[in-house]
Protein backbone atom coordinates (compact mmCIF):
# COMPACT_ATOMS: atom_id res chain seq x y z
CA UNK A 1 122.63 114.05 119.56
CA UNK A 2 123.29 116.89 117.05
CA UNK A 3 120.76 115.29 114.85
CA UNK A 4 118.53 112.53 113.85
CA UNK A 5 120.17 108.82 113.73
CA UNK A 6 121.14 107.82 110.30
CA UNK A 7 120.23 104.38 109.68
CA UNK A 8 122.57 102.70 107.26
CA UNK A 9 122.25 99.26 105.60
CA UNK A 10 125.10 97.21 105.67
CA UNK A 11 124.64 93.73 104.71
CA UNK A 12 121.61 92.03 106.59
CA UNK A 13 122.48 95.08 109.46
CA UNK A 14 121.63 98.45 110.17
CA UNK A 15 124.36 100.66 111.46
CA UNK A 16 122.74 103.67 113.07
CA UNK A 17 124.74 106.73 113.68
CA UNK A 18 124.98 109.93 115.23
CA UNK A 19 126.82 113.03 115.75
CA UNK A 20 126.98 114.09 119.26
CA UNK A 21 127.98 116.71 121.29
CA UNK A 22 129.30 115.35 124.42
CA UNK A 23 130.74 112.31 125.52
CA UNK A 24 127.85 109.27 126.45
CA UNK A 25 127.19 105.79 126.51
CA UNK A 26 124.53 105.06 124.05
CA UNK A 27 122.65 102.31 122.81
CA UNK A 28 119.22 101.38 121.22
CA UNK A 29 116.33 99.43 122.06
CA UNK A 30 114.23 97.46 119.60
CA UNK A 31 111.93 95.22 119.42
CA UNK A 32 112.20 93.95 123.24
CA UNK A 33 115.93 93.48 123.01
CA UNK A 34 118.69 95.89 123.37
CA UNK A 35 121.73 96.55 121.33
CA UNK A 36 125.29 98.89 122.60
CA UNK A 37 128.09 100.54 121.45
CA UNK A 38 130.71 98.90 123.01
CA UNK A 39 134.00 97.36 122.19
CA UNK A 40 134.60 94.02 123.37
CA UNK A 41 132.49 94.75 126.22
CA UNK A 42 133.49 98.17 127.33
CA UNK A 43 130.78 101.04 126.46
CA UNK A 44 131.93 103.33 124.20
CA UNK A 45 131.84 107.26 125.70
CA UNK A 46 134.67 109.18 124.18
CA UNK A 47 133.42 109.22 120.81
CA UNK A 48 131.89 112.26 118.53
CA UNK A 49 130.10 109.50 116.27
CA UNK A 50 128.05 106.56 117.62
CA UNK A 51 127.47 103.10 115.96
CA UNK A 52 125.10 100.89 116.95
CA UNK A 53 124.74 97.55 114.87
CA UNK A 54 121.08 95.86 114.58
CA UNK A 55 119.55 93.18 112.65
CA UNK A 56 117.69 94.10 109.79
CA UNK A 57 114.96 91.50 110.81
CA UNK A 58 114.66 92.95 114.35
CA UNK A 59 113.99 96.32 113.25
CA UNK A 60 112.03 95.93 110.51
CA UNK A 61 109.87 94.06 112.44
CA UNK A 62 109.76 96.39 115.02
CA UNK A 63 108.54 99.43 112.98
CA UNK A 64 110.66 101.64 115.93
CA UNK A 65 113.48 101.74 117.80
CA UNK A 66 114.21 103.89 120.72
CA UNK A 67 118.07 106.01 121.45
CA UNK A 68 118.90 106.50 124.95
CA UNK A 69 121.88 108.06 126.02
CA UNK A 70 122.72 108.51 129.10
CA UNK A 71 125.90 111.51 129.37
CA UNK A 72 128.74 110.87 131.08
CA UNK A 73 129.72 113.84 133.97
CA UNK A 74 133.13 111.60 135.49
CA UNK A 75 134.12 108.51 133.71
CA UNK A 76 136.14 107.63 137.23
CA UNK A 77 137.76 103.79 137.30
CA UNK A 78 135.38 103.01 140.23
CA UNK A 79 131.77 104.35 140.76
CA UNK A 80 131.58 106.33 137.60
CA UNK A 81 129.20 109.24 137.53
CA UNK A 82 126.58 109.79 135.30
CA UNK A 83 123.27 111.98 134.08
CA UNK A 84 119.77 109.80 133.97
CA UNK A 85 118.98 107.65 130.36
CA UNK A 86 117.41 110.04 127.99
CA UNK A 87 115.46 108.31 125.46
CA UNK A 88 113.95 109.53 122.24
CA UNK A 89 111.77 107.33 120.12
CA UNK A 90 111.93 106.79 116.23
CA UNK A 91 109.35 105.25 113.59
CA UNK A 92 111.03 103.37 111.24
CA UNK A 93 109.90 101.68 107.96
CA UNK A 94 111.43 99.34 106.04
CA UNK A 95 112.02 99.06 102.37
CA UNK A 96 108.79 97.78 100.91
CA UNK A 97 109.00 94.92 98.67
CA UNK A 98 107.36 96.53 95.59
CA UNK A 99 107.84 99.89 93.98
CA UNK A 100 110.40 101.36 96.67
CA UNK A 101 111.48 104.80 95.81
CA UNK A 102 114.89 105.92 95.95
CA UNK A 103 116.77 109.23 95.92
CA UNK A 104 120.46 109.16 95.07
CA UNK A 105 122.75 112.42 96.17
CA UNK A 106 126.43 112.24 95.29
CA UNK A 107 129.25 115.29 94.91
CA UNK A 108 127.42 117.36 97.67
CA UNK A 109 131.04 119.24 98.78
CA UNK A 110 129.35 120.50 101.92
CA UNK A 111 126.55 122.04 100.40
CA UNK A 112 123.11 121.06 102.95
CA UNK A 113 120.51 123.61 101.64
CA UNK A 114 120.51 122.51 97.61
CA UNK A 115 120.64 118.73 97.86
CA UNK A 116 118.35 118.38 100.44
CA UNK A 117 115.60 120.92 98.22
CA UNK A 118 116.48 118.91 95.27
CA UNK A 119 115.55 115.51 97.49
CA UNK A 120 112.25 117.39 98.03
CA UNK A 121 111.43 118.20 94.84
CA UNK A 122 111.39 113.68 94.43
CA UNK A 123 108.91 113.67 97.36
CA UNK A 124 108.39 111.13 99.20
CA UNK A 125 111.22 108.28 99.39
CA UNK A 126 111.84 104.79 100.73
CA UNK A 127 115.79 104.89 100.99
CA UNK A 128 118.19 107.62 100.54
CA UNK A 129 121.76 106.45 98.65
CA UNK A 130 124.43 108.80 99.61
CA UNK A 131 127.09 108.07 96.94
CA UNK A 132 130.39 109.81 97.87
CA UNK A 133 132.11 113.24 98.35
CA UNK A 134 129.39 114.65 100.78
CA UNK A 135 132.04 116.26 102.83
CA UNK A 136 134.67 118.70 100.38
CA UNK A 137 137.35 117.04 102.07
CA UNK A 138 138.14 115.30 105.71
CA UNK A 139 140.97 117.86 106.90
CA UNK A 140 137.92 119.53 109.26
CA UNK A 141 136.57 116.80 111.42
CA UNK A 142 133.06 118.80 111.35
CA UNK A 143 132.88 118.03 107.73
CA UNK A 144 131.46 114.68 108.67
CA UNK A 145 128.53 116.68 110.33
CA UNK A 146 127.21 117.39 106.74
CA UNK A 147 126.56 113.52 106.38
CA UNK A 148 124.57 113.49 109.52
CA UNK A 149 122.25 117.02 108.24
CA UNK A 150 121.49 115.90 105.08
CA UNK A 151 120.38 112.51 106.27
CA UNK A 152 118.44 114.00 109.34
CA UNK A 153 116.11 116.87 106.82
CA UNK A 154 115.94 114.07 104.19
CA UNK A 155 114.98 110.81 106.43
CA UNK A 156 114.71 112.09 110.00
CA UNK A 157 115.73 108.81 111.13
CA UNK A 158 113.11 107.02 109.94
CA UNK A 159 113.70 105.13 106.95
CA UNK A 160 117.07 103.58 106.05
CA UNK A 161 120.38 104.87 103.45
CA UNK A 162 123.16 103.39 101.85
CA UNK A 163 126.77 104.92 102.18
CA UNK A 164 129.40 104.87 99.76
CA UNK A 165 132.96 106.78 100.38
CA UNK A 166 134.27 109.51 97.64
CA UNK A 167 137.80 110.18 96.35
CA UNK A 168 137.26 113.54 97.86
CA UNK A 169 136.61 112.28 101.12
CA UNK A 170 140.17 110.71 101.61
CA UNK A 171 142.15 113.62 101.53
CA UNK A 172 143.20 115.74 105.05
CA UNK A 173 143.96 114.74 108.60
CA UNK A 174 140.27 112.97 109.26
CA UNK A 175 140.87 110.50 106.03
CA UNK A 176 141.93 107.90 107.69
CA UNK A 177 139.19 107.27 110.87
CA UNK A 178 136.69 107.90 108.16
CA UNK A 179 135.51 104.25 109.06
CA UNK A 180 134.63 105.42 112.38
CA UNK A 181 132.47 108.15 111.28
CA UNK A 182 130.74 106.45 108.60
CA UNK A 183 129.08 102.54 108.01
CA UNK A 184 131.69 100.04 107.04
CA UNK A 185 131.88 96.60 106.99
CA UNK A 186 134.15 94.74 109.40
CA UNK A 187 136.00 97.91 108.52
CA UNK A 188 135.88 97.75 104.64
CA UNK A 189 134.09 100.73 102.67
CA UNK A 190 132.73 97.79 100.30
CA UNK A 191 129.92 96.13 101.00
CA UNK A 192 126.89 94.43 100.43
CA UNK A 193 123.25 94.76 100.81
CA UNK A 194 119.87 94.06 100.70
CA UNK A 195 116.66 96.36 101.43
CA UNK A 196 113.15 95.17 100.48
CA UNK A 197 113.36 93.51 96.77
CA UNK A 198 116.76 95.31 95.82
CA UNK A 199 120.50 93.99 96.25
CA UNK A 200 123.06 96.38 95.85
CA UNK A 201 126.62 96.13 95.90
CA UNK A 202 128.88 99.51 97.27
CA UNK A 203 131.88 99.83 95.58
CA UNK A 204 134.97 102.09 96.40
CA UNK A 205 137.35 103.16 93.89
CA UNK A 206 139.76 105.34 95.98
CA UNK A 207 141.81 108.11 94.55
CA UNK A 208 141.21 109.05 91.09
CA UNK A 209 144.76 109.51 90.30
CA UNK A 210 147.56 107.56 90.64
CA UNK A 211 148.62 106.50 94.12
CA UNK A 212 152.29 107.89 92.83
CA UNK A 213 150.59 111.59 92.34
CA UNK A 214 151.89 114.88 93.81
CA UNK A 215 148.73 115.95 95.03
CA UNK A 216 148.18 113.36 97.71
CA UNK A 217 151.79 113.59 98.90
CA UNK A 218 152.26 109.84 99.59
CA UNK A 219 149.38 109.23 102.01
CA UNK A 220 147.59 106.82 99.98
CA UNK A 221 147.37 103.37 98.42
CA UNK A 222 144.37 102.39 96.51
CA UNK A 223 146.35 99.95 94.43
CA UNK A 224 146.39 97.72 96.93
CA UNK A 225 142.81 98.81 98.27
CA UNK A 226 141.45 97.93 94.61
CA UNK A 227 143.02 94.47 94.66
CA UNK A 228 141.28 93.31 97.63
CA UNK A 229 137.95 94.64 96.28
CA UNK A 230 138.79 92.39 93.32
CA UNK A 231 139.05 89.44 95.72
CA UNK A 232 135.20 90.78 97.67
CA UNK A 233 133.96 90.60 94.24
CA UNK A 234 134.96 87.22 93.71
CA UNK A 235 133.96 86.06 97.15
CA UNK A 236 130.44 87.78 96.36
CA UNK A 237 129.73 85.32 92.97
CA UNK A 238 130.53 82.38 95.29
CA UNK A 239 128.26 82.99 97.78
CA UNK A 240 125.41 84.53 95.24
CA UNK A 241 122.59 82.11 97.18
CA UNK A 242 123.06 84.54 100.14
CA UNK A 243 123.72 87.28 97.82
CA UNK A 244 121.97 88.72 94.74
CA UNK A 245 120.88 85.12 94.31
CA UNK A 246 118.88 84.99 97.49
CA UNK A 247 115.01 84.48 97.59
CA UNK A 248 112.87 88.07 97.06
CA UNK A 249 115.67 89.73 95.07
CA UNK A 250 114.25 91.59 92.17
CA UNK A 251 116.40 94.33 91.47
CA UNK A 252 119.99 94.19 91.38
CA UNK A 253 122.34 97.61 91.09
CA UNK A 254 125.78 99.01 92.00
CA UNK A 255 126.74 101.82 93.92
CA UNK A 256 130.30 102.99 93.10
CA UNK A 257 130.92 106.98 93.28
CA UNK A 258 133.31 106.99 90.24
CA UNK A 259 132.32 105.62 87.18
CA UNK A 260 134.98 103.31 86.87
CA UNK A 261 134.11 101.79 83.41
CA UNK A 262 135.01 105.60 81.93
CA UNK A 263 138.47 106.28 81.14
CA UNK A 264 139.25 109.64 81.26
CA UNK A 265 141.93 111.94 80.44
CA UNK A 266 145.47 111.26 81.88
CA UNK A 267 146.16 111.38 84.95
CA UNK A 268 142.87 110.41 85.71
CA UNK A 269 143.26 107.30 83.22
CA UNK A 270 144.05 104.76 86.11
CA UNK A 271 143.62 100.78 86.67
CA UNK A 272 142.32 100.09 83.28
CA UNK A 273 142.93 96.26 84.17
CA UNK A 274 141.70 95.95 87.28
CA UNK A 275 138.27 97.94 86.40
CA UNK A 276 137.80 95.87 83.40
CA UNK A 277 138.07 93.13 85.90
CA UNK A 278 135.59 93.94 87.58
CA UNK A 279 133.13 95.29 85.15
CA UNK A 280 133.46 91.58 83.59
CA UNK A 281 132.91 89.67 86.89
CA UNK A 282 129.53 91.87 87.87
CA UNK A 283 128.25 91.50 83.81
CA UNK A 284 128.92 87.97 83.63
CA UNK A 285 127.84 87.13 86.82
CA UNK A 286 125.71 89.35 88.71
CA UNK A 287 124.02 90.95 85.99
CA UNK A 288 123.14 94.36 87.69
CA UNK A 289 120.17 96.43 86.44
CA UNK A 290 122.14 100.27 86.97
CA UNK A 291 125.31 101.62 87.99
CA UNK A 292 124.86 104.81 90.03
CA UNK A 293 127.69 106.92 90.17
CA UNK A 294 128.24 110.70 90.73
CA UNK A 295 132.02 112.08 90.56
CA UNK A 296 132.02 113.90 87.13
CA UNK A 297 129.52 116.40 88.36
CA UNK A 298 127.13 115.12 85.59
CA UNK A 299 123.72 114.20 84.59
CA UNK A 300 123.93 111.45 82.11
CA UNK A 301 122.85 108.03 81.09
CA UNK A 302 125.32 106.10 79.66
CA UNK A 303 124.02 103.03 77.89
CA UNK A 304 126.24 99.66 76.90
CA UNK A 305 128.38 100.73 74.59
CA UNK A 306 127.49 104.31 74.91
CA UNK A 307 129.82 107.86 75.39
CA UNK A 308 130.96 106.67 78.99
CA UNK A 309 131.61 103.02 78.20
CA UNK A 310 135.40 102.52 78.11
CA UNK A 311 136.14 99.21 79.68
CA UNK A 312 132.67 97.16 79.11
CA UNK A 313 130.43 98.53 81.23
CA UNK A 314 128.17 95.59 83.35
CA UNK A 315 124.71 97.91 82.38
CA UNK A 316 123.32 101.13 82.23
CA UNK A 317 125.57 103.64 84.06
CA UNK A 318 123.44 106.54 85.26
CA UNK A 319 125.80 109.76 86.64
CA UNK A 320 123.62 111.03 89.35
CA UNK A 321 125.05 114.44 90.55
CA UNK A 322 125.41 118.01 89.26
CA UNK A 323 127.30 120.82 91.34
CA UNK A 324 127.38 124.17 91.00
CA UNK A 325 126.89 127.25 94.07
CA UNK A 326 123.83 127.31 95.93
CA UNK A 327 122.91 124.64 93.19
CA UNK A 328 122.48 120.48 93.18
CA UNK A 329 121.27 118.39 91.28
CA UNK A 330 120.44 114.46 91.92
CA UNK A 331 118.40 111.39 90.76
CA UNK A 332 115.33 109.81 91.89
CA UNK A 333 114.15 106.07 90.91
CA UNK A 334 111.07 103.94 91.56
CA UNK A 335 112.45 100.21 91.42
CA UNK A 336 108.61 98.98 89.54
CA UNK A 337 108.14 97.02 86.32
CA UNK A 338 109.90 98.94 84.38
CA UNK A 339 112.02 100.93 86.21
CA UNK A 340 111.52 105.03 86.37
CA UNK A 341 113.91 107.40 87.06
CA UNK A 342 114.60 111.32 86.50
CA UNK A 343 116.90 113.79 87.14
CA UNK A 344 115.68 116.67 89.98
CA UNK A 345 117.40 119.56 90.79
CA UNK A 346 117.37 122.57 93.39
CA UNK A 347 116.02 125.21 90.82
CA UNK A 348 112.54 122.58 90.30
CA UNK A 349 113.72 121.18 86.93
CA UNK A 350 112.80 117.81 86.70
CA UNK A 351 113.66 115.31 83.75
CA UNK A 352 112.52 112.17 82.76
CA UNK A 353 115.04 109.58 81.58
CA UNK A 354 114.78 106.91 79.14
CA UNK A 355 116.14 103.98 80.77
């Protein structure tokens, strides 16, 4: 492993991940069952990221899991050869159901040091939210290391993050098996999920452009991408019971990297309709708390009706993320009665917000 697993919640699942160096069959145990990365029944060894998919209900239960690996010297088609099962063992605690503490980093660009001081400066945190554009870009396949580091000095494994895709992060060669680097649902960089007394719902806007724009040289098509999420949204209100209708849910937020309620200056002045769409269906129906975004490289809270509210926003909109050199900033939030939040950055300025 080149670091710590990174356990991501993805619907009533954790996805944990890792970098690693060489190729291995890996797999975790948990709570007296194991769990593999395979593909339709065929371990998985020539891989530089592993996914493992557990129950949130085994492992929180559990309290630990355990990796083993086991490196592969000659994957030969009969009597393969192989090193002995390393195994390294991980506490793990679960959202807690009151007064979880959060820490939200967005617009990172590779940077390690400053985000992860900023984190610091929070303290202590239940859940990590990484909300897009960690990498600069995916045309250097090590880019998606940075993911990995920041989660290992900020959670060392032990406590679980939610992942949401930036614009950024779909441009270069590596755009396109980002899925296989990073937690995804049945494929999809939308999703739901639920930790402790919070729902969430991750949203992906794509480009910020128009899929028609020079700079991406025809090798996108959020249109399309934007529709379907339409469509997830939809499905999501019907099946709210099991959603952010479902027994224990307190909190309710959305985790979308670009602010997509904020119309900005052409040609970033995209999908008016189908945001608007959106922000109706989540206002009417799901009635979300906060919006976390990041993408403007801004600290801001943007109120209903406020300076960012183009399109009807669903709630408060807090932009999470400031980026400069050798600087970050990000945004921690305790989920109590009433909800706190302020902005930290790298240099040890703090602010309180007035939510």
């Amino acid at each position: 492993m080149k670091t710590a697993p990174a356990v991501f919640a993805v619907g009533k699942e954790y996805q944990i991940m890792v970098p690693v160096s060489e190729n291995s069959l890996f797999w975790i145990e948990t709570g007296g069952e194991s769990f593999y990365d395979e593909q339709n029944g065929i371990m998985r060894s020539i891989c530089s990221t592993h996914r493992v998919k557990v129950p949130m209900e085994v492992l929180d239960k559990a309290g630990e899991y355990t990796v083993c690996e086991r490196e592969i010297i000659d994957r030969k088609p009969y009597f393969p050869e192989t090193k002995e099962t390393k195994r390294t063992t991980f506490k793990f605690k679960p959202v807690p159901q009151k007064n979880a503490r959060v820490y939200h980093i967005a617009d990172t660009h590779n940077q390690i040091v400053a985000p992860t001081v900023a984190a610091g400066i929070f303290g202590k945190i239940d859940l990590l939210i990484m909300n897009g554009d960690i990498p600069d870009h995916s045309g250097d396949i090590s880019n998606y290391d940075t993911i990995y580091k920041i989660a290992d000095i900020v959670t060392g494994g032990h406590i679980p993050i939610v992942f949401s895709r930036g614009n950024h992060d779909m441009r270069g060669y590596y755009a396109e098996l980002i899925a296989e680097h990073t937690p995804n649902y049945n494929g999809n960089t939308y999703y739901s999920f639920r930790v402790g007394n919070v729902w969430g719902l991750v949203l992906d806007c794509g480009e910020d452009k128009d899929d028609s724009h020079s700079e991406y040289g025809f090798t996108v098509s959020c249109h399309k991408f934007r529709e379907r999420q339409t469509d997830f949204i939809k499905r999501i209100i019907e099946n709210k019971k099991e959603e952010y209708k479902a027994k224990g849910v307190e909190h309710r937020i959305i985790v979308c990297h670009n602010p997509f309620t904020y119309v900005m200056k052409p040609p970033f002045d995209i999908e008016k309709e189908i945001y608007s769409e959106w922000a109706k269906l989540i206002k009417d129906n799901i009635k979300p708390e906060l919006m976390l975004c990041g993408h403007i490289h801004r600290l801001a809270v943007s109120k209903i009706g406020g300076e960012f509210d183009s399109l009807g926003q669903p709630c408060t909109v807090i932009l999470g993320s400031d980026v400069k050199e050798n600087f970050h900033s990000g945004l921690g939030i305790v989920f109590s009665d009433p909800i706190e939040a302020e902005f930290c950055s790298s240099d040890g300025t703090v602010t309180q917000i007035d939510l």
